[in-house]
Protein backbone atom coordinates (compact mmCIF):
# COMPACT_ATOMS: atom_id res chain seq x y z
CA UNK A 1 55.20 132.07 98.27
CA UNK A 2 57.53 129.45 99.76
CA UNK A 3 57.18 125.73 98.75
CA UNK A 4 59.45 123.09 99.87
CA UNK A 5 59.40 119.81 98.64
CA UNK A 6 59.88 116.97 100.84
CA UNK A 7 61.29 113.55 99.53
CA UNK A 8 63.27 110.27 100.17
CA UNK A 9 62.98 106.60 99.65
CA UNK A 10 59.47 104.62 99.72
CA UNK A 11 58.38 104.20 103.50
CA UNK A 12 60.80 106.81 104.63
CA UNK A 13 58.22 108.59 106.98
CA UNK A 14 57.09 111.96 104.84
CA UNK A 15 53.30 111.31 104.55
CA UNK A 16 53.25 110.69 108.84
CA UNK A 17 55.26 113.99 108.99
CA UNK A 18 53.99 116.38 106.95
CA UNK A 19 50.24 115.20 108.53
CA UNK A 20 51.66 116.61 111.52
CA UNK A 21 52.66 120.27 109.67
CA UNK A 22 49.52 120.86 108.23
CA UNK A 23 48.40 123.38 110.65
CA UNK A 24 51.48 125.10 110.01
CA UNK A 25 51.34 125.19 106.23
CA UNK A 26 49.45 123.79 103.14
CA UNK A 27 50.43 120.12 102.49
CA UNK A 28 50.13 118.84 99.01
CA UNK A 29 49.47 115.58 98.73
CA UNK A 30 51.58 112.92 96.84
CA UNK A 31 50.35 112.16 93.56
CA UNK A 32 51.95 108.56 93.06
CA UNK A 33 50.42 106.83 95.69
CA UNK A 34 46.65 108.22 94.53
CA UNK A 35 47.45 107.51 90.51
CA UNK A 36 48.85 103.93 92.04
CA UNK A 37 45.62 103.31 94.01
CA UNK A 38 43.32 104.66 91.36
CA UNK A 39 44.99 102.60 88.48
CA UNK A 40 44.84 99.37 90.67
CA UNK A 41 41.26 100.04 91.95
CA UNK A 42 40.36 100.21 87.99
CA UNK A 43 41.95 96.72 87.94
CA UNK A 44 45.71 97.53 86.29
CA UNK A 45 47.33 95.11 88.37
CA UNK A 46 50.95 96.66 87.52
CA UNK A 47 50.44 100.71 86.97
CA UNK A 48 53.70 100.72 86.99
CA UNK A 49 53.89 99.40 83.58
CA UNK A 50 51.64 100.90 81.91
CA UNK A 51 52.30 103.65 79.45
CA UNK A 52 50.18 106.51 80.71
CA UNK A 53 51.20 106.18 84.22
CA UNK A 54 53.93 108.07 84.88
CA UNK A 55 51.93 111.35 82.51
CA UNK A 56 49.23 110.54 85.14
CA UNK A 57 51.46 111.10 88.19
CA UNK A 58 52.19 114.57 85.97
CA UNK A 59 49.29 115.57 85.40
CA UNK A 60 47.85 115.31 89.05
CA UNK A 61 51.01 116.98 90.47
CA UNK A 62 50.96 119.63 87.90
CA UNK A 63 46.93 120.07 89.12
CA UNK A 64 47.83 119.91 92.89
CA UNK A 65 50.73 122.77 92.33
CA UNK A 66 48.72 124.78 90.58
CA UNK A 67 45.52 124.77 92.96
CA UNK A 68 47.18 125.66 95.79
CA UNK A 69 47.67 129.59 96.52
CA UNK A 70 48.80 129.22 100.27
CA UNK A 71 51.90 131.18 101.45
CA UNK A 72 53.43 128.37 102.70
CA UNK A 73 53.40 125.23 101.41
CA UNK A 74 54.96 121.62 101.81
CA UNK A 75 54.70 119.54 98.73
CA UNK A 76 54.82 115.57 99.19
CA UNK A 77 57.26 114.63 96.45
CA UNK A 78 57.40 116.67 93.47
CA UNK A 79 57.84 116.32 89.70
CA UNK A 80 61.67 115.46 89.86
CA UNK A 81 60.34 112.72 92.12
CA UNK A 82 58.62 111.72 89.23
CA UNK A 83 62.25 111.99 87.38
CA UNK A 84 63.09 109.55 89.89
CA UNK A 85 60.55 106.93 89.45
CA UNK A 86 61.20 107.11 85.78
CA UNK A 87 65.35 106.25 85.99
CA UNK A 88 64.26 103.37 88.40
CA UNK A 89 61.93 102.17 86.33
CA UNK A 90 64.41 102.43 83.25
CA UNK A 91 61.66 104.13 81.17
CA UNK A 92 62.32 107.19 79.48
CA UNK A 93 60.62 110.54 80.51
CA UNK A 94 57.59 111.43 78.86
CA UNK A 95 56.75 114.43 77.35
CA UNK A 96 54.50 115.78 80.15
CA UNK A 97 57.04 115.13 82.23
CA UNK A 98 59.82 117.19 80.29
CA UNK A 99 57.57 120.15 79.92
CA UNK A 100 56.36 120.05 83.85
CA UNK A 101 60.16 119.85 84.53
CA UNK A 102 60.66 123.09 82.98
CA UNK A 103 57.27 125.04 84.59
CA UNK A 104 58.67 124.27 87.72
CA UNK A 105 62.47 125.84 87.00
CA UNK A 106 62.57 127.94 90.00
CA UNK A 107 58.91 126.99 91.75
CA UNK A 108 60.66 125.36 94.74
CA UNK A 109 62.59 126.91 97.52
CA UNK A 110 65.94 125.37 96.67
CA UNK A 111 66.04 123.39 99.98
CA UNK A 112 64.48 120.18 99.77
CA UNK A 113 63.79 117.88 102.66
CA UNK A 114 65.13 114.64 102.29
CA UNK A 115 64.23 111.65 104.45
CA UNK A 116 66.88 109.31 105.75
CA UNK A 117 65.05 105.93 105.66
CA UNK A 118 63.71 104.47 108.82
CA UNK A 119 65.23 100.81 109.06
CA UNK A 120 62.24 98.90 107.33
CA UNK A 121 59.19 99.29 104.54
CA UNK A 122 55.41 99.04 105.33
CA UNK A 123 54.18 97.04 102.57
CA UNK A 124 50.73 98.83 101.61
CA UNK A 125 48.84 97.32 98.13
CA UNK A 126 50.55 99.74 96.02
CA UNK A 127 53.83 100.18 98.32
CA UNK A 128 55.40 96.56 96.73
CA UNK A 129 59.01 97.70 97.07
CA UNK A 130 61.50 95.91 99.21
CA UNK A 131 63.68 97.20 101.48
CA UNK A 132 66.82 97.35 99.42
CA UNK A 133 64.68 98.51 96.63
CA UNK A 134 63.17 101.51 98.60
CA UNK A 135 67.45 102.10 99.71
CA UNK A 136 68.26 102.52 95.96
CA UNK A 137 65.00 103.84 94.65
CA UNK A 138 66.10 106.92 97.36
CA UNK A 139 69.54 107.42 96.05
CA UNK A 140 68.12 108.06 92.58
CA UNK A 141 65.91 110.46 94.23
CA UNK A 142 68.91 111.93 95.82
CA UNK A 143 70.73 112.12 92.72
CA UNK A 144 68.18 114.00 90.48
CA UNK A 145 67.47 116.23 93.23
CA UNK A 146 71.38 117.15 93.10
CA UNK A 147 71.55 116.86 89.41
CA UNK A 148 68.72 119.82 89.48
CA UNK A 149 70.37 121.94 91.73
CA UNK A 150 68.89 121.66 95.17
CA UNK A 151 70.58 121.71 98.64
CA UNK A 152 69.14 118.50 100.54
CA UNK A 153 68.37 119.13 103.94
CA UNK A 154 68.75 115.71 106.08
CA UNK A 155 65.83 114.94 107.75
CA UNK A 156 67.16 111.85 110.24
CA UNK A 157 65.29 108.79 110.89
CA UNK A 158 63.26 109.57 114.58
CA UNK A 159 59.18 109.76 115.33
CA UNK A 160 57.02 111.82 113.18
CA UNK A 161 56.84 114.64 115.70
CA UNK A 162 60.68 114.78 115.74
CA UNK A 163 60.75 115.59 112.06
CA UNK A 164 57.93 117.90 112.22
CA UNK A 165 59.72 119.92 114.88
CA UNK A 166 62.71 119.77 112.93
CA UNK A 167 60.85 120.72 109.67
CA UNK A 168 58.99 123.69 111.40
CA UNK A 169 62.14 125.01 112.86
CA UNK A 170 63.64 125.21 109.48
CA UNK A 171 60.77 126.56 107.77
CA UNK A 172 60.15 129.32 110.08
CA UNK A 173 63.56 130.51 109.98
């Protein structure tokens, strides 16, 4: 199987993008955004802050991985996104986290897409970053990625079906 991971700063474009690739391969969903929503819908008005939520965010990308048995996949963020949120935060990894860290050692084709930001955020309810936020949140995203040994493929700021062409040319090869 082949599963790439596609990442970047908050507002960066992936969600639009990889909508447009899911008739060429499976497209796993990001879990932060549906923990986020589901946490503030439950009326936690700062998920962020509470203790279970970034084991939450685990545990639903740990589900999502395993479910899917496509031969081609595109994963929304990943677990070392997860890494990510947890160094911008400044909270310390959980457990979970740790352990899915180490299940997914070799999971991911070593490529990763990574999303050059677009210029400006879309605030959504749980998308409260600003702009400069989203800049730096991306560079820590950039840096884990590194730190775990992946090869970032630069996906450039342009329209959706830009990036997906790009994307598909790159996975097909």
């Amino acid at each position: 199987m082949r599963r790439f991971i596609a990442t970047g700063a908050p507002g960066s474009g992936k969600s639009a993008t990889l909508a447009l690739l899911a008739g060429s391969a499976h497209v796993v969903r990001e879990a932060a955004t549906d923990v986020n929503e589901a946490m503030s819908a439950a009326g936690i008005a700062r998920p962020e802050v509470d203790p279970g939520f970034l084991s939450r965010i685990v545990s639903v990308q740990r589900e999502r991985r395993l479910a899917v048995v496509a031969e081609l996949q595109l994963h929304d963020r990943s677990v070392f996104c997860t890494l990510a949120l947890a160094r911008f935060l400044g909270l310390g990894a959980p457990r979970a986290l740790d352990e899915e860290l180490r299940a997914t050692r070799g999971w991911f084709e070593p490529r990763v897409f990574f999303f050059e930001p677009l210029g400006f955020i879309t605030s959504t309810p749980v998308r409260r970053i600003t702009y400069a936020d989203a800049l730096r949140f991306g560079e820590v995203h950039r840096a884990v990625y590194q730190e775990h040994g992946f090869d970032l493929v630069q996906v450039p700021a342009a329209p959706p079906a830009a990036r997906a062409a790009l994307i598909c040319g790159l996975i097909s090869s």
